[in-house]
C-alpha atoms as a PDB file:
ATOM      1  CA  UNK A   1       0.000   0.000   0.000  1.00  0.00           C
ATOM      2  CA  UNK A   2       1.567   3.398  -1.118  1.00  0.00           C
ATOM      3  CA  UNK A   3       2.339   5.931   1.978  1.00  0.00           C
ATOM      4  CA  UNK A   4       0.487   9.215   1.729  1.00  0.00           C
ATOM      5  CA  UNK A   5       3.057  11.193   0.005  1.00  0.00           C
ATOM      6  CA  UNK A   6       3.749   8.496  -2.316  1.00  0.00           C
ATOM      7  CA  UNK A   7      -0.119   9.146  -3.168  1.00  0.00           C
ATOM      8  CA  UNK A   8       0.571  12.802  -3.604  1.00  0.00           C
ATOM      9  CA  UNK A   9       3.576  12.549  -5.428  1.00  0.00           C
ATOM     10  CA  UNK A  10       1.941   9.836  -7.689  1.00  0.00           C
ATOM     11  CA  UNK A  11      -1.034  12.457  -8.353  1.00  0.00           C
ATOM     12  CA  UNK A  12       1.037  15.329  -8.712  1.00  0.00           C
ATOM     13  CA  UNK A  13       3.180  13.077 -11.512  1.00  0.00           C
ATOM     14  CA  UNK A  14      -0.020  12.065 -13.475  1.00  0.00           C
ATOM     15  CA  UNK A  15      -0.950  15.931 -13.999  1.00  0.00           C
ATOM     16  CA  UNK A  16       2.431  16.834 -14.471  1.00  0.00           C
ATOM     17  CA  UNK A  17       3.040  14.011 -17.100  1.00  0.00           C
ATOM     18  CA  UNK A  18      -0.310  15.043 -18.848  1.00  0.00           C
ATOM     19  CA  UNK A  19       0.722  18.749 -19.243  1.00  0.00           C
ATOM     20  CA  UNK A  20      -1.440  19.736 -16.307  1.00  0.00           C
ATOM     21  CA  UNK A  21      -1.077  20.395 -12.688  1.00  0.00           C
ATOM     22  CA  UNK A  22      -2.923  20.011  -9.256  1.00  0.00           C
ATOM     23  CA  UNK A  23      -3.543  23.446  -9.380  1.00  0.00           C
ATOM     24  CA  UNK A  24      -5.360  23.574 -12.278  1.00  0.00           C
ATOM     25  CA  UNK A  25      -7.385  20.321 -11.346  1.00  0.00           C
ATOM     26  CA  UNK A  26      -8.121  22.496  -8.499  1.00  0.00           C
ATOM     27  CA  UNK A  27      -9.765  25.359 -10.548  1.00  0.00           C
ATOM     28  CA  UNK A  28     -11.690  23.001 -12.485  1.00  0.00           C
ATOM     29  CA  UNK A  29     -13.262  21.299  -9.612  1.00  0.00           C
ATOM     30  CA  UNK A  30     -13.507  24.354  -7.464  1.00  0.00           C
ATOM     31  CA  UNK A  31     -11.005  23.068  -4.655  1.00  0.00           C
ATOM     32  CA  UNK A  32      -8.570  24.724  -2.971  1.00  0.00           C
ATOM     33  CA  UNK A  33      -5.187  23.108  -3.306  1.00  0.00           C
ATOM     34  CA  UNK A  34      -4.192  23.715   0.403  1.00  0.00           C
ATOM     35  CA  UNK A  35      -7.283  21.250   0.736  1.00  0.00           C
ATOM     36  CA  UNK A  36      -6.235  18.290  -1.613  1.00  0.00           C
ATOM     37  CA  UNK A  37      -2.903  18.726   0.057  1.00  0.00           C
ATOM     38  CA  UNK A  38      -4.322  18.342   3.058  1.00  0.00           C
ATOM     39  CA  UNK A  39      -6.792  15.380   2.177  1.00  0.00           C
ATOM     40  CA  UNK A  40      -4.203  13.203   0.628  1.00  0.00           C
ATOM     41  CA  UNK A  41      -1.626  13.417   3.311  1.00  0.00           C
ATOM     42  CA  UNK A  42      -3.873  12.654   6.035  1.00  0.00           C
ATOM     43  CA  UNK A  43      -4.203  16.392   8.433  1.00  0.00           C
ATOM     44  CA  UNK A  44      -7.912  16.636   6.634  1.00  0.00           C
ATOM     45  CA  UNK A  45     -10.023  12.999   7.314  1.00  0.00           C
ATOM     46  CA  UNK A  46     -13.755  14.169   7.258  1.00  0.00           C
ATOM     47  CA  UNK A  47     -15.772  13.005   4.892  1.00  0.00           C
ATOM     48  CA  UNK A  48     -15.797  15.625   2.645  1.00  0.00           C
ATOM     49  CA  UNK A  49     -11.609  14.801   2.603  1.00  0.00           C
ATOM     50  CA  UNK A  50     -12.512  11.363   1.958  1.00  0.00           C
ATOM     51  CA  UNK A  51     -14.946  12.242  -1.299  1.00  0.00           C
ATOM     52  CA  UNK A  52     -12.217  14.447  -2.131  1.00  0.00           C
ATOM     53  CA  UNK A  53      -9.697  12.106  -2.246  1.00  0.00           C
ATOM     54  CA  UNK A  54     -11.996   9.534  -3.731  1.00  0.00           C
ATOM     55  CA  UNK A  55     -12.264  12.367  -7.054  1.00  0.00           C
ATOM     56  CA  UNK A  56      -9.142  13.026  -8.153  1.00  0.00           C
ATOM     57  CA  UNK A  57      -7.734   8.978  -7.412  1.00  0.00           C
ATOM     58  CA  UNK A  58     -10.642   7.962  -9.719  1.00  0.00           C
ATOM     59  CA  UNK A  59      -9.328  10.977 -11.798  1.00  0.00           C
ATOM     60  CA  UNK A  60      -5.898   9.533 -12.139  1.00  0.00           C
ATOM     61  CA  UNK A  61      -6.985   5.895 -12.176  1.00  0.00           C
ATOM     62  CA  UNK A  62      -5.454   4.886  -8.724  1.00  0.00           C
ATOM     63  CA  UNK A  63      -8.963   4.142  -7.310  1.00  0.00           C
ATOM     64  CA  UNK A  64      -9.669   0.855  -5.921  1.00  0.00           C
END
């Protein structure tokens, strides 16, 4: 099972590799990137961290 920044650093590489970045995923899904951060690392849990999450893995194809 990947580590939490492996997770982020995975995500990060998929936008990065597809000319894109979190940022901009941000934008587009009305997020703030302090927030994603957050989520994936594990300082945000709620469940609004966990649908959050859920998004851009599913996004990237690293959802279960």
């Amino acid at each position: 099972m990947a580590t939490q920044k492996q997770t982020w650093d995975t995500i990060r590489a998929h936008f990065i590799a597809n000319g894109s970045s979190v940022t901009s995923w941000c934008r587009e899904n009305k997020v703030e990137p302090s927030n994603l951060k957050s989520a994936l690392k594990g300082s945000w849990t709620g469940p609004r961290a966990t649908k959050l999450v859920e998004k851009v893995k599913e996004e990237v194809g690293l959802a279960a």
